[in-house]
PDB file of N, CA and C in Angstrom:
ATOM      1  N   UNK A   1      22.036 -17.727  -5.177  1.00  0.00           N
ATOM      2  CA  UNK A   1      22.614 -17.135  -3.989  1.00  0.00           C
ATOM      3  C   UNK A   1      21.652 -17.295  -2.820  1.00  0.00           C
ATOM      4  N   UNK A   2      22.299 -17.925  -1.908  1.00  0.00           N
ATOM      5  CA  UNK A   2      21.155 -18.166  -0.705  1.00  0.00           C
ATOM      6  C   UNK A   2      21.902 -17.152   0.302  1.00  0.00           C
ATOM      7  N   UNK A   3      21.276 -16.277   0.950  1.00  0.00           N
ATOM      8  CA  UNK A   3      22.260 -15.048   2.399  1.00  0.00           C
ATOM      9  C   UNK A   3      23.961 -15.238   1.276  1.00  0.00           C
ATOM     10  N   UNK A   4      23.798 -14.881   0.431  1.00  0.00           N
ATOM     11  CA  UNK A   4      24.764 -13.988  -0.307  1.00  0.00           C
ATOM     12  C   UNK A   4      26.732 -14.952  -0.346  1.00  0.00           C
ATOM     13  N   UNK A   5      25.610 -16.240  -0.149  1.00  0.00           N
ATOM     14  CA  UNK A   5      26.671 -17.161  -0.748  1.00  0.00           C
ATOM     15  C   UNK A   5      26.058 -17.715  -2.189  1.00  0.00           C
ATOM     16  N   UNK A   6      26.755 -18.329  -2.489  1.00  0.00           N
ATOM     17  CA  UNK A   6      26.848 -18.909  -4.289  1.00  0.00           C
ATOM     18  C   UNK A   6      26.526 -20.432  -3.940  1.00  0.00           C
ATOM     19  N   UNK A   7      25.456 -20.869  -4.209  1.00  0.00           N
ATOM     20  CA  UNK A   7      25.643 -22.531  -3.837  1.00  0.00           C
ATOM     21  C   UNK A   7      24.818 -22.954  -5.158  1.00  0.00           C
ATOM     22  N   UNK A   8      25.402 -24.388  -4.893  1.00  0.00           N
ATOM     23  CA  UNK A   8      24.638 -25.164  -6.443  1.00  0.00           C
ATOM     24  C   UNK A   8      23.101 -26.061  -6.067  1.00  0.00           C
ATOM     25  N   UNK A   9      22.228 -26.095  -6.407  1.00  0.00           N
ATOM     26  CA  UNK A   9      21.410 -27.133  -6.350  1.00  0.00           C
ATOM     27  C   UNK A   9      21.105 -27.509  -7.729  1.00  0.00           C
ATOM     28  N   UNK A  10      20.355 -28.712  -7.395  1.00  0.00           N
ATOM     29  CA  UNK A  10      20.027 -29.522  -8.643  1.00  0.00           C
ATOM     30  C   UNK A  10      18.216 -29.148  -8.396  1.00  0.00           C
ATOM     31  N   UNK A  11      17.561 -29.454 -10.092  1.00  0.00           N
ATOM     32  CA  UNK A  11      16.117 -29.439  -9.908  1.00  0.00           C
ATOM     33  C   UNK A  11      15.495 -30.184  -9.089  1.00  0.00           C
ATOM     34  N   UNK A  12      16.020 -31.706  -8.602  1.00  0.00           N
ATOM     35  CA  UNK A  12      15.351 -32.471  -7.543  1.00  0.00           C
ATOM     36  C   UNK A  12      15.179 -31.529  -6.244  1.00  0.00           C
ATOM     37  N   UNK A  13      15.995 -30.708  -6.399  1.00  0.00           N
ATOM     38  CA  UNK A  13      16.260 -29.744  -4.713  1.00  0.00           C
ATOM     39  C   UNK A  13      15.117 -28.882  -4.581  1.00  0.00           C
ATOM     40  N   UNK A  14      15.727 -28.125  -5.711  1.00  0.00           N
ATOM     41  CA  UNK A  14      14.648 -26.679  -5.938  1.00  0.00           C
ATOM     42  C   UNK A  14      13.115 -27.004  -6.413  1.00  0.00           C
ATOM     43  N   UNK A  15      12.520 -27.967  -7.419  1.00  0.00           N
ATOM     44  CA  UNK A  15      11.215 -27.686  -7.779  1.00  0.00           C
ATOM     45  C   UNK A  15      10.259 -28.462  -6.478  1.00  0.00           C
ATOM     46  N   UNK A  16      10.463 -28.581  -5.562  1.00  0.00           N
ATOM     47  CA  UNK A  16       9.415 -29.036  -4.819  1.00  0.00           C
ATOM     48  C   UNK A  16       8.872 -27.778  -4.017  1.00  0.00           C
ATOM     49  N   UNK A  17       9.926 -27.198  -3.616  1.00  0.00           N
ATOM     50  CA  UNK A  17      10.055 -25.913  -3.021  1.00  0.00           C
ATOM     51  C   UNK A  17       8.772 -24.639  -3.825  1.00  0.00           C
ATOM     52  N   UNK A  18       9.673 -24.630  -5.085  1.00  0.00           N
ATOM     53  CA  UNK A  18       8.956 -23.876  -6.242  1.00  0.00           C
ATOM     54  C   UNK A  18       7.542 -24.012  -6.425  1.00  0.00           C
ATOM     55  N   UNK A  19       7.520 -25.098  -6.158  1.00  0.00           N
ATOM     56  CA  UNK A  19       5.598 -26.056  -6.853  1.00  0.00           C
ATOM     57  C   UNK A  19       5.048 -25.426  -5.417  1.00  0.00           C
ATOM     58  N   UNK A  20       5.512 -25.868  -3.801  1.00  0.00           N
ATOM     59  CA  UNK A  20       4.759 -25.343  -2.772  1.00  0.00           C
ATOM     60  C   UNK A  20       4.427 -23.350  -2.812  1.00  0.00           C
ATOM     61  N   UNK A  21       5.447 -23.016  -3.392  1.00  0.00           N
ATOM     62  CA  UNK A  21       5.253 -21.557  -3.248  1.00  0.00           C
ATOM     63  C   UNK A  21       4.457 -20.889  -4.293  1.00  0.00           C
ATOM     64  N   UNK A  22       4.376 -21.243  -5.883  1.00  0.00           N
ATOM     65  CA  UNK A  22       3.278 -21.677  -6.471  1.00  0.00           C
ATOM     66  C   UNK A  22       2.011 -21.837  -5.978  1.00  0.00           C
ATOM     67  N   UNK A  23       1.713 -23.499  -5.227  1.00  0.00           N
ATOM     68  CA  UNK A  23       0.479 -23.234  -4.424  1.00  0.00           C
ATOM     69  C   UNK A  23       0.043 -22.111  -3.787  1.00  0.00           C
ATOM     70  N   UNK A  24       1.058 -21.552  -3.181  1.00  0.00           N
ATOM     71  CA  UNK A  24       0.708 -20.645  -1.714  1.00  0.00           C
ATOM     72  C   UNK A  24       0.256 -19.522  -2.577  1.00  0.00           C
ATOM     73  N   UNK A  25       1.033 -19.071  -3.521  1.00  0.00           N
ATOM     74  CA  UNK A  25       0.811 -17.634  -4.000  1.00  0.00           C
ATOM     75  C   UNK A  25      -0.478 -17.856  -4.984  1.00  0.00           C
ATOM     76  N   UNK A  26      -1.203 -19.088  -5.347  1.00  0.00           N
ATOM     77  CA  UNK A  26      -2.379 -19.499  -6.349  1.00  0.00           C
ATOM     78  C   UNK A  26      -3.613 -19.283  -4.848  1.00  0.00           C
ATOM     79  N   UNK A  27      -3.470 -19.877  -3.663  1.00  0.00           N
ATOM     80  CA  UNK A  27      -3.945 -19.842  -2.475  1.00  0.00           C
ATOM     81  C   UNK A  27      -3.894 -18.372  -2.138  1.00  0.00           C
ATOM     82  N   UNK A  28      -3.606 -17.327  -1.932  1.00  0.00           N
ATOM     83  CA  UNK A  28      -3.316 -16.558  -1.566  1.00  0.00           C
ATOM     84  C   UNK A  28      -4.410 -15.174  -2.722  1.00  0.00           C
ATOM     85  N   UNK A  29      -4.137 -15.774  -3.875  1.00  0.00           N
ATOM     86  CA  UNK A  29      -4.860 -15.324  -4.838  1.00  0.00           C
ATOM     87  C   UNK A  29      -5.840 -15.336  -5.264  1.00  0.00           C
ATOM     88  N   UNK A  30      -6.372 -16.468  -5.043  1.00  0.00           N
ATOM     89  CA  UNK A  30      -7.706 -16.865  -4.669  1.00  0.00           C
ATOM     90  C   UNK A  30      -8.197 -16.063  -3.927  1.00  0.00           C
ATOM     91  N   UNK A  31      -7.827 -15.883  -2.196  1.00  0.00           N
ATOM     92  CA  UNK A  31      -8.569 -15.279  -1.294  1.00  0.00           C
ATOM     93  C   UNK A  31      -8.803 -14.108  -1.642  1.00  0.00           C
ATOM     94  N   UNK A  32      -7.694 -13.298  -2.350  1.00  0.00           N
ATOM     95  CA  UNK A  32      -7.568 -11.808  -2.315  1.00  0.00           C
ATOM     96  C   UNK A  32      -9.013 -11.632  -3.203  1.00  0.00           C
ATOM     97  N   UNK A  33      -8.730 -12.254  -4.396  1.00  0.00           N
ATOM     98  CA  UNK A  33     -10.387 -12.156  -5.566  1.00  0.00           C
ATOM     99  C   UNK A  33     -11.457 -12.231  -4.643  1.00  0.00           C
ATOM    100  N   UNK A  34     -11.423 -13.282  -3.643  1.00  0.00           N
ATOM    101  CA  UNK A  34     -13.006 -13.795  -2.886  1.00  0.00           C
ATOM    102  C   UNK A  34     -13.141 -12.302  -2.533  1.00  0.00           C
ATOM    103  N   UNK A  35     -12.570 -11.732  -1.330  1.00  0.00           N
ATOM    104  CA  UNK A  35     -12.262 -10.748  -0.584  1.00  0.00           C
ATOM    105  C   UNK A  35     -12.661  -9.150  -1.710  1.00  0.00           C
ATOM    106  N   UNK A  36     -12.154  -9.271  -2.435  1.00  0.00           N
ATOM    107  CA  UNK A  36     -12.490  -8.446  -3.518  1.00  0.00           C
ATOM    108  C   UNK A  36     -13.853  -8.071  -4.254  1.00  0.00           C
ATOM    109  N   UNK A  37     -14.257  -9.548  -4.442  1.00  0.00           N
ATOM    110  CA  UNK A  37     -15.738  -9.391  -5.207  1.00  0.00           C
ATOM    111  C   UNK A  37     -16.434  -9.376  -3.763  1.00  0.00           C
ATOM    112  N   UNK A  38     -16.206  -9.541  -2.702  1.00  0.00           N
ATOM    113  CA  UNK A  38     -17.200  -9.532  -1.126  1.00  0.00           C
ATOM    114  C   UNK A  38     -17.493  -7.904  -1.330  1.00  0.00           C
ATOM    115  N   UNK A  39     -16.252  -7.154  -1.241  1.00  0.00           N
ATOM    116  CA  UNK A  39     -16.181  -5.329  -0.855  1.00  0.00           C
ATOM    117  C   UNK A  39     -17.389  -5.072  -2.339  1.00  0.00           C
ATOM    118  N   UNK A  40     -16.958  -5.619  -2.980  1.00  0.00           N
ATOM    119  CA  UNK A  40     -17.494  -4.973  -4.451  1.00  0.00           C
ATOM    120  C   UNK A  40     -18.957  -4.665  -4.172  1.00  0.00           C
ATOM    121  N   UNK A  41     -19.489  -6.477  -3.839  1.00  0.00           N
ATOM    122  CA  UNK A  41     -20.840  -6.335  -3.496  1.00  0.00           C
ATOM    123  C   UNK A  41     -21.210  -5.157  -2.373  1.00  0.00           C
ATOM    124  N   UNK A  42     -20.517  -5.542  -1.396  1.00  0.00           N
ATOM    125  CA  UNK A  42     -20.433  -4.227  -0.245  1.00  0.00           C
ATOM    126  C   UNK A  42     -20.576  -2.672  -0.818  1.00  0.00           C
ATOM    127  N   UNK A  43     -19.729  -2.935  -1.809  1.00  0.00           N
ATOM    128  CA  UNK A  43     -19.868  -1.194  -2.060  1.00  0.00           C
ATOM    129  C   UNK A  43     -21.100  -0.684  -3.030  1.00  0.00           C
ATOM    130  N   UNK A  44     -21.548  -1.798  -3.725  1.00  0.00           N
ATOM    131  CA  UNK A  44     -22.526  -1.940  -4.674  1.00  0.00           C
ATOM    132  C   UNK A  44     -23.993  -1.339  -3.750  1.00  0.00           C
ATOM    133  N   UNK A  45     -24.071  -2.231  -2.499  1.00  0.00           N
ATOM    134  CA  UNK A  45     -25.292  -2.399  -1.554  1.00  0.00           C
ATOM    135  C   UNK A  45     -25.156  -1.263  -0.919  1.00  0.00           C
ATOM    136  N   UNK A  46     -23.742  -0.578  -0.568  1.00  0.00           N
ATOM    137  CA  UNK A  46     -24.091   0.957   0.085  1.00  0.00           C
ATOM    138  C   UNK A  46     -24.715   1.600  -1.393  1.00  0.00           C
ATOM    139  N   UNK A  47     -24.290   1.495  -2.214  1.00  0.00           N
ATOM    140  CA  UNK A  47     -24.422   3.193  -3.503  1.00  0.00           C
ATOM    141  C   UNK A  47     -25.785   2.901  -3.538  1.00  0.00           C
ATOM    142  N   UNK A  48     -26.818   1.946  -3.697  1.00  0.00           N
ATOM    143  CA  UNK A  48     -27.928   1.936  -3.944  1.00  0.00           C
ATOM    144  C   UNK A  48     -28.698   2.129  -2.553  1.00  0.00           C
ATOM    145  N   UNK A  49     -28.099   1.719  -1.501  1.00  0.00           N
ATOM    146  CA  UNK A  49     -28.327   2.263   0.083  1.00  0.00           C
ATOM    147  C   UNK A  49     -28.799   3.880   0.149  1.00  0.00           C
ATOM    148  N   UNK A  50     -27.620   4.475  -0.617  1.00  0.00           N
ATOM    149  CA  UNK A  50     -27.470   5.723  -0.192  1.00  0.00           C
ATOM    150  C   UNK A  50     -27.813   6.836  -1.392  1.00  0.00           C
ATOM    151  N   UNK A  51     -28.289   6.012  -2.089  1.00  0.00           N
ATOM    152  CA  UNK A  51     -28.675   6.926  -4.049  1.00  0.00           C
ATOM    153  C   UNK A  51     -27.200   7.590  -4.070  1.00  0.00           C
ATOM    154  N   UNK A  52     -26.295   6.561  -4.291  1.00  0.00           N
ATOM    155  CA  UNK A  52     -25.120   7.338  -5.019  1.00  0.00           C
ATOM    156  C   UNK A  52     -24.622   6.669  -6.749  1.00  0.00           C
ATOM    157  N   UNK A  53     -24.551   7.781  -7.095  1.00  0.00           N
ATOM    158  CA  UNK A  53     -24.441   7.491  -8.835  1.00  0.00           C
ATOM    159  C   UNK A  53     -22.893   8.070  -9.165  1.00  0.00           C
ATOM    160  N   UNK A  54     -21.866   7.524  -9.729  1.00  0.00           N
ATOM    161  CA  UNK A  54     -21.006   7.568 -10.148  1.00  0.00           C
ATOM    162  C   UNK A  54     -21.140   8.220 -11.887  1.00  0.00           C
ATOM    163  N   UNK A  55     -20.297   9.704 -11.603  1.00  0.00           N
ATOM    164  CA  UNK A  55     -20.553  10.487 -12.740  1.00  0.00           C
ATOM    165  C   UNK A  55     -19.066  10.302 -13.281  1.00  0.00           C
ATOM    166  N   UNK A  56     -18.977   9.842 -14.553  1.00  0.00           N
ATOM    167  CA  UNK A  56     -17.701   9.920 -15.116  1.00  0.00           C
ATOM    168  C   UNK A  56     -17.765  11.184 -16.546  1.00  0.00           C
ATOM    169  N   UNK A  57     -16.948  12.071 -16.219  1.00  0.00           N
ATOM    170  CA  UNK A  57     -16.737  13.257 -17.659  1.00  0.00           C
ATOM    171  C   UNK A  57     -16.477  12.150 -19.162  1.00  0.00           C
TER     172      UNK A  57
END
């Protein structure tokens, strides 16, 4: 259903499409991890900044 009509495609149509959005969301995923382990370090370099110790019960 494309805007809530019924249409047919064939795989020649659809997997090129599929494979680019694939990329994007593998691209996209990537950054988020980079971005992720950046804060980590960030938050790592304040707790020892600031003598903070994480108490778990």
């Amino acid at each position: 259903m494309v805007n809530g009509v019924l249409v047919e495609r064939t795989v020649d149509d659809v997997l090129p499409s599929l494979k680019m959005n694939s990329d994007g969301l593998k691209q996209v995923l990537d950054d988020m991890l980079k971005q992720y382990k950046s804060k980590q370090v960030e938050l790592d370099n304040w707790k020892k900044k600031n003598n903070i110790q994480v108490v778990q019960p």
